[in-house]
Structures are given as C-alpha cells and as structure tokens.
N, C-alpha and C. Protein backbone atom coordinates (compact mmCIF):
# COMPACT_ATOMS: atom_id res chain seq x y z
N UNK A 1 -1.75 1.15 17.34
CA UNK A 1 -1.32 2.45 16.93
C UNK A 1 -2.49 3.17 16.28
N UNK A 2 -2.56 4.15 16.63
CA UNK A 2 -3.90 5.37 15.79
C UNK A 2 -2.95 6.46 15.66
N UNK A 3 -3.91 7.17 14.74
CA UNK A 3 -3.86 8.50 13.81
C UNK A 3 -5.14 9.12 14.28
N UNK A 4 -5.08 10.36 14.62
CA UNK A 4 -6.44 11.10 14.39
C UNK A 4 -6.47 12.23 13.06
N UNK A 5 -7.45 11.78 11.98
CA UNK A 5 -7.91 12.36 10.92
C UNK A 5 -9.03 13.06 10.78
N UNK A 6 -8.31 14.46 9.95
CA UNK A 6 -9.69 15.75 10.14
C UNK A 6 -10.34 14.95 9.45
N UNK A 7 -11.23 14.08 9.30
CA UNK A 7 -12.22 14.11 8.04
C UNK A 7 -13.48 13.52 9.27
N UNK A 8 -14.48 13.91 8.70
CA UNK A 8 -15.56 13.53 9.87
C UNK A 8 -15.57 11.63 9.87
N UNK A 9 -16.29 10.83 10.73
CA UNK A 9 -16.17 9.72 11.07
C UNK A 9 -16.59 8.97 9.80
N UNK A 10 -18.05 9.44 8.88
CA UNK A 10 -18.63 8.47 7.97
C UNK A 10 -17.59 8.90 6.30
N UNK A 11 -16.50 9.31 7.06
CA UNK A 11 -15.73 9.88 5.66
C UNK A 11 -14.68 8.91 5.78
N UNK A 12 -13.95 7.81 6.23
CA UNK A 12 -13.33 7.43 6.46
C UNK A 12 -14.09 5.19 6.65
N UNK A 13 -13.92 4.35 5.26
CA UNK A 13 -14.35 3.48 5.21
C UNK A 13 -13.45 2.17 5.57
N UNK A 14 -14.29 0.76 6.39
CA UNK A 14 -12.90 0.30 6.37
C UNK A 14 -12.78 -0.87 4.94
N UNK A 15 -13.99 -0.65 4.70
CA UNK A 15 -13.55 -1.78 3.53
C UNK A 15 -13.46 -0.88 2.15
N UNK A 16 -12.97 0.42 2.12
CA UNK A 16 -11.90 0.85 1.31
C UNK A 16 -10.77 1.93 1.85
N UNK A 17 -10.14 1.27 2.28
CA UNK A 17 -8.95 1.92 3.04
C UNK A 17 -7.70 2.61 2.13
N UNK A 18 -7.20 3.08 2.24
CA UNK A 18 -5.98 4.14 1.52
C UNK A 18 -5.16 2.69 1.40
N UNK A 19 -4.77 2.86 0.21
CA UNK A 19 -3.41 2.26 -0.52
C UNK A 19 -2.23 1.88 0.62
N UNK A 20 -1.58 3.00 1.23
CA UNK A 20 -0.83 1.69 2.69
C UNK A 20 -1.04 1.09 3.45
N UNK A 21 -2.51 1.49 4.21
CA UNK A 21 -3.46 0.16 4.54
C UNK A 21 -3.27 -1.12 4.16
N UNK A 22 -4.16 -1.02 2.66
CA UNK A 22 -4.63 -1.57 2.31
C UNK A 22 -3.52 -2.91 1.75
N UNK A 23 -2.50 -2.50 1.41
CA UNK A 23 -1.35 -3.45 0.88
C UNK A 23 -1.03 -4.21 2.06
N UNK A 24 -1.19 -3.88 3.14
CA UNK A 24 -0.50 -4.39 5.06
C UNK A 24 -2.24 -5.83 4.57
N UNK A 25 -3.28 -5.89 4.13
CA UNK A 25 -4.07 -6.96 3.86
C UNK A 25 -4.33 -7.43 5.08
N UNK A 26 -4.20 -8.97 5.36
CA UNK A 26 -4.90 -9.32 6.43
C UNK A 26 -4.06 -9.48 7.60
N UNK A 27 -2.72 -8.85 7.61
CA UNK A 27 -1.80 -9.04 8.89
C UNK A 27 -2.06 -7.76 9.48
N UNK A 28 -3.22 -6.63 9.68
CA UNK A 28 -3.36 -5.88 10.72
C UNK A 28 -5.20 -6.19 10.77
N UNK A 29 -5.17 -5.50 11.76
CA UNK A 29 -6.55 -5.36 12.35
C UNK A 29 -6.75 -3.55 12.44
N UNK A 30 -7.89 -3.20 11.51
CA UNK A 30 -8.20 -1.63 11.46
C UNK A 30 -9.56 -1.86 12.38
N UNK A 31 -9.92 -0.10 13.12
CA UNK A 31 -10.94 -0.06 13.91
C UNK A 31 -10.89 1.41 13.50
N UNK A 32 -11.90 2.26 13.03
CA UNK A 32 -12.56 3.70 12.79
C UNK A 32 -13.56 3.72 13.84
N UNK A 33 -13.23 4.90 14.63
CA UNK A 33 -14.51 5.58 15.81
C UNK A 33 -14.16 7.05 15.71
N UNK A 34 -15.24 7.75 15.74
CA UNK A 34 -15.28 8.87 16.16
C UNK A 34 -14.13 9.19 17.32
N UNK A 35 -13.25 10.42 17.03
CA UNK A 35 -12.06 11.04 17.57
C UNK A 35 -12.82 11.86 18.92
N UNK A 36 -12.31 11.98 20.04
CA UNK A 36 -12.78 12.93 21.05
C UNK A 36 -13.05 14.25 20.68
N UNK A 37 -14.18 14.33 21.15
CA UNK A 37 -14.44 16.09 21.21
C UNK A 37 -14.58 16.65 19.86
N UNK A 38 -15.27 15.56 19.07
CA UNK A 38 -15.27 15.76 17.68
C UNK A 38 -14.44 16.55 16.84
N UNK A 39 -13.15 16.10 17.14
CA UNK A 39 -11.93 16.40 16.11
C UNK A 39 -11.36 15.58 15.23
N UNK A 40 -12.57 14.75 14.63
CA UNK A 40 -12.53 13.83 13.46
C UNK A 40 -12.51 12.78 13.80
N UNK A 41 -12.03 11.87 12.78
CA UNK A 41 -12.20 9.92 12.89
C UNK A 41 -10.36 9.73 13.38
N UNK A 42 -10.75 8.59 14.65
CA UNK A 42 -9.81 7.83 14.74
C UNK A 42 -9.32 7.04 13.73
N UNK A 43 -8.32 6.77 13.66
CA UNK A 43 -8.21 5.55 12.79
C UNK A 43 -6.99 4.56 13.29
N UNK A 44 -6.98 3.13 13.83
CA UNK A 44 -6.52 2.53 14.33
C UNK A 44 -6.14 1.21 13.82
N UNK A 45 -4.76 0.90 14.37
CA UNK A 45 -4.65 -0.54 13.15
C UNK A 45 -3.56 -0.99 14.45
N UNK A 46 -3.55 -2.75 14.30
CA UNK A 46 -2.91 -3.11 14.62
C UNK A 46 -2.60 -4.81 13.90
N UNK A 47 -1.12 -5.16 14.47
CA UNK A 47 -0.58 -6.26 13.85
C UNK A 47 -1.24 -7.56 13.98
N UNK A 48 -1.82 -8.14 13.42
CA UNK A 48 -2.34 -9.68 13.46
C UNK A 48 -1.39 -10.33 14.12
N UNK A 49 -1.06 -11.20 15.29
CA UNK A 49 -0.38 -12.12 16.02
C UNK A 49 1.29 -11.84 15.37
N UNK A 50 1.71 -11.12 15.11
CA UNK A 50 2.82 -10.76 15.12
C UNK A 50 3.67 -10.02 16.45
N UNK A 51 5.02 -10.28 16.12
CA UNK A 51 5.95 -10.32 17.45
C UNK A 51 6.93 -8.32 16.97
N UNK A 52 7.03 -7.86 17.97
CA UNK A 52 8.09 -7.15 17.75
C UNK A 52 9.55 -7.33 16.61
N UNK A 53 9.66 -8.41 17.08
CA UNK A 53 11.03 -8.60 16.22
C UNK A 53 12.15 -7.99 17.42
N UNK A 54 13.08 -8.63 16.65
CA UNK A 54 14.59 -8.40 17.49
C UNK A 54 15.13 -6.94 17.48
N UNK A 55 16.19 -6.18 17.77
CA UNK A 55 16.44 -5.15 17.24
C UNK A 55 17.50 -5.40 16.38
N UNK A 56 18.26 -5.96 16.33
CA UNK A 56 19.09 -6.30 14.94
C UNK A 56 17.88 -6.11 13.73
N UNK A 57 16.46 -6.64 14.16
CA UNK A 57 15.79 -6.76 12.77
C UNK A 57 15.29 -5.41 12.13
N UNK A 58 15.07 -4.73 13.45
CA UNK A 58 14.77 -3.44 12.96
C UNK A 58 15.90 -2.50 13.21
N UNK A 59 17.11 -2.60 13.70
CA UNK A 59 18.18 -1.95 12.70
C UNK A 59 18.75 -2.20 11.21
N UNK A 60 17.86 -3.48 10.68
CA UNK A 60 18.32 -3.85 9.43
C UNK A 60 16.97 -3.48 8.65
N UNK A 61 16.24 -2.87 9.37
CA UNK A 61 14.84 -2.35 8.41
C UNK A 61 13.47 -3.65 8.00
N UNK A 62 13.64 -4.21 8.75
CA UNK A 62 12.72 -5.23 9.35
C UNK A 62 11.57 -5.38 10.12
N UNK A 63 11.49 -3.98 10.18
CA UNK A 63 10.20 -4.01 11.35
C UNK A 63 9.11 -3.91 10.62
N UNK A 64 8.11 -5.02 11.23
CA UNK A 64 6.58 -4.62 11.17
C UNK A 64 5.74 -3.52 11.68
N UNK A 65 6.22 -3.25 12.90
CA UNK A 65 5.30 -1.90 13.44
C UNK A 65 5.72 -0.76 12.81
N UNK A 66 7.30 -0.77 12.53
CA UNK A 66 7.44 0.78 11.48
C UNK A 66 6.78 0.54 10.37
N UNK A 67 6.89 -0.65 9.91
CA UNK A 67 5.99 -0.27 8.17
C UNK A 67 4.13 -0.16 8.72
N UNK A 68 3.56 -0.03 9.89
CA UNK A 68 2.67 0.12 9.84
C UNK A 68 2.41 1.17 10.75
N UNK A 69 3.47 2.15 11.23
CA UNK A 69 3.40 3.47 11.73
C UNK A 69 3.77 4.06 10.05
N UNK A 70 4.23 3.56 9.19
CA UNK A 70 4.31 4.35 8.37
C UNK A 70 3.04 4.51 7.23
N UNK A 71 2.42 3.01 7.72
CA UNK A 71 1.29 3.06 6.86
C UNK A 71 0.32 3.71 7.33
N UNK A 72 0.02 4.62 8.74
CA UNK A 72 -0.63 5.41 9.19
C UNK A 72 -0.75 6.41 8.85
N UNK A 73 0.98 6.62 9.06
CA UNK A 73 1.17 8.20 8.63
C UNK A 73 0.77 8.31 6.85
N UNK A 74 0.90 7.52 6.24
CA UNK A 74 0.67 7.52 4.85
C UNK A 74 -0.72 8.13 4.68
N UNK A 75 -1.58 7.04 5.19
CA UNK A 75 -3.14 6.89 5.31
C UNK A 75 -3.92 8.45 5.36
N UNK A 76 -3.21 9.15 6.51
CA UNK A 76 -3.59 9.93 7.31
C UNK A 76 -3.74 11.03 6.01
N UNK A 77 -2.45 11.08 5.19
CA UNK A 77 -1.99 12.35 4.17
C UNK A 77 -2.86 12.36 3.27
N UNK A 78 -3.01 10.99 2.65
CA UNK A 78 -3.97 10.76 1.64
C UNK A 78 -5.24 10.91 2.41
N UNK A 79 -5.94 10.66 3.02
CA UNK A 79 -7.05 11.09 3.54
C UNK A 79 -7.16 12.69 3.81
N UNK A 80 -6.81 13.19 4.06
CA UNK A 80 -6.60 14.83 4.31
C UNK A 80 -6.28 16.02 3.48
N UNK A 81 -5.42 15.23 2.62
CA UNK A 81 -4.77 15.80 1.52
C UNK A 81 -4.98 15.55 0.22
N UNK A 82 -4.76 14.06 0.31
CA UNK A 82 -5.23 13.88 -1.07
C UNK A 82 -3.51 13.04 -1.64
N UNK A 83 -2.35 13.37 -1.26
CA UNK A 83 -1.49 12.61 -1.78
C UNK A 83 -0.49 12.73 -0.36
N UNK A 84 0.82 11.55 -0.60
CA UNK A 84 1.24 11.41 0.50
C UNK A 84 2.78 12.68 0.25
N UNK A 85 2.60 13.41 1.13
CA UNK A 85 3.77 14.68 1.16
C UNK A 85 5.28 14.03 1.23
N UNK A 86 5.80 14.33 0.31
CA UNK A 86 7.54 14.07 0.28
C UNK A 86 8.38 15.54 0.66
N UNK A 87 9.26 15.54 1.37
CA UNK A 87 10.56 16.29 2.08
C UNK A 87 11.52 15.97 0.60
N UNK A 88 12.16 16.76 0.34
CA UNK A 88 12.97 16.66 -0.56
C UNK A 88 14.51 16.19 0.16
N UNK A 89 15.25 15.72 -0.67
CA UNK A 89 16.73 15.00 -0.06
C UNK A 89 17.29 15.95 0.73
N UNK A 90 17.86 15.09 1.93
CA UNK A 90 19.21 16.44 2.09
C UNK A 90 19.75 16.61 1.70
N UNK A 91 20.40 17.88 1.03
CA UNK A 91 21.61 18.35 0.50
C UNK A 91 22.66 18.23 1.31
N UNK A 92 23.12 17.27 1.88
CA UNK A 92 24.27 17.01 2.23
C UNK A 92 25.82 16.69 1.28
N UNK A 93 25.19 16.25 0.34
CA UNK A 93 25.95 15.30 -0.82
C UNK A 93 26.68 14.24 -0.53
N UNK A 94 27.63 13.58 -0.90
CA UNK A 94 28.55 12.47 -0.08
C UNK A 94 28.84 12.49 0.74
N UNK A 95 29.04 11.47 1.93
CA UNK A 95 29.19 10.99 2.85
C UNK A 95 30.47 10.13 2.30
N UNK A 96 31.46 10.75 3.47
CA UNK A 96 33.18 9.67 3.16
C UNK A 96 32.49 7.76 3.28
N UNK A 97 32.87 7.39 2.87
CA UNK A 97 33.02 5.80 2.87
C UNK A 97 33.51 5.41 4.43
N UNK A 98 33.34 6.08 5.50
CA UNK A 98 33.93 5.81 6.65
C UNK A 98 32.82 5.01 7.54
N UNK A 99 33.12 4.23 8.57
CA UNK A 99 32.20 3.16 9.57
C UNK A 99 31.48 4.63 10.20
N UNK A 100 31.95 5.39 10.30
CA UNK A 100 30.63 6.36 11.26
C UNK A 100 29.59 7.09 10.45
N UNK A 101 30.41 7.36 8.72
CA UNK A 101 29.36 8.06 7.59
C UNK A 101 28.57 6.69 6.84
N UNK A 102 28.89 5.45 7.14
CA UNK A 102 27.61 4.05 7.22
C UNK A 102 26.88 4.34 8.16
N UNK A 103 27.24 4.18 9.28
CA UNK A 103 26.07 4.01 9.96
C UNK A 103 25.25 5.14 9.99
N UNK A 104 25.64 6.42 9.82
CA UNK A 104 24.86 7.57 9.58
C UNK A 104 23.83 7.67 8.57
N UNK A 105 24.42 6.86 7.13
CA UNK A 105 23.48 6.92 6.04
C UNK A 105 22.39 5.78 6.84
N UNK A 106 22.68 4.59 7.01
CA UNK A 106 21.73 3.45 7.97
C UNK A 106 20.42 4.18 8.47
N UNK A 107 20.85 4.88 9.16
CA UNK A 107 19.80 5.34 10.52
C UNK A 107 19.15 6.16 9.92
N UNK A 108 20.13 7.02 8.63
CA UNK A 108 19.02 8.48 7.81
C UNK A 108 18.03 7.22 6.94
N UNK A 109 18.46 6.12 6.71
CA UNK A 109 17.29 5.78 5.68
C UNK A 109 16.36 4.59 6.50
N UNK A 110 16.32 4.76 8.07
CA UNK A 110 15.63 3.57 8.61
C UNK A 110 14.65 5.18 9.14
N UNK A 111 15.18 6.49 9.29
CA UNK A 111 14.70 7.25 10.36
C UNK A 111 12.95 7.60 10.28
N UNK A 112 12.86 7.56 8.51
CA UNK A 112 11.78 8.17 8.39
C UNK A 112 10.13 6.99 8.48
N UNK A 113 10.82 5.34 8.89
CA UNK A 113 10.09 4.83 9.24
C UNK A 113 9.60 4.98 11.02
N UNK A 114 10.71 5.27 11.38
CA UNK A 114 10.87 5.44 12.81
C UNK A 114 9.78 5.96 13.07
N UNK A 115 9.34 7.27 13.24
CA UNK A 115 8.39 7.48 14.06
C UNK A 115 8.89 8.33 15.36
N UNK A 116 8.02 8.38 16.09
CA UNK A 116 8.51 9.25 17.63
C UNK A 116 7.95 7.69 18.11
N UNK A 117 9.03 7.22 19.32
CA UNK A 117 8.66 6.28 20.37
C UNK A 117 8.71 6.70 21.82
C-alpha cells in the first residue's frame, strides 16, 4: 500500500517515521522513492509475512491491512499538515437498540479504517 506525499523526497525519513508508522515497528516493511512527475515522495509500507485474515476478523475489527491503510493515511496528515485531521461525530444521536441499528453502529465504527477497496 502507498500514499503519495507533497513533501519533496529528502523530507520524508525512514528511520524517523510519523508516530502510526512507527508504532506498526517491525511487522511492516516501509520503502520512500521519489513520486512520478515530481509530485512528491512516495511512501510505501507493507505487512511483514502476515496473512489477510478471515472476514469475520475484519468484521470484528481485526484487520492488519486496515490498521496499516490507516497508518498511511495518518502518516500522510502529519507529514503535510502537521497533525492528523478529525471529522467531528455524526449528529445522528441514538440509534434504537434494534439488530439493523447494531450492525449499523458496527460498520460506522469499522468504516473509517476501511479505506476505498
């Protein structure tokens, strides 16, 4: 999985990496190269000999590749920005106690690891 980050290539180190990186330790593999057409540094990570997982595991919030699509997207903010951007709650307010307003809250609090697949 990569991110492409505005920051030029020698702005972007791997042996000091942003805080969600850096906590993922020695179960990914990072690679920084220059982005095409000089629109900044790649930045690329992937899972050390780890498996997908089941989907039960990542409907129960278990996944390794979401916590490290999320540690991208993290990476990316703090590198660019400077802190990682929060969306404020939905104002929805309660949700009935019903099997379809569970699984709804489920999926709203697995979604924002999700990612686009």
């Amino acid at each position: 999985m990569a991110v492409t980050v505005l920051r030029p290539p020698g702005g972007v180190d791997t042996d000091r990496l942003p805080a969600p990186l850096a906590e993922l330790g020695d179960r990914i593999e990072v690679r920084i190269q220059p982005a095409s057409q000089d629109r900044g540094t790649e930045l690329a990570a992937r899972l050390q000999g780890a498996s997908r997982g089941s989907r039960l595991d990542r409907l129960g919030g278990k996944d390794a590749e979401a916590d490290l699509r999320q540690a991208l997207r993290e990476s990316k903010q703090l590198l660019e920005v400077g802190e990682v951007l929060a969306v404020d709650p939905t104002p929805h307010g309660q949700r009935k106690s019903t099997p379809g307003g569970s699984l709804i809250e489920r999926w709203t609090t697995a979604a924002p690891r999700g990612g686009v697949r």
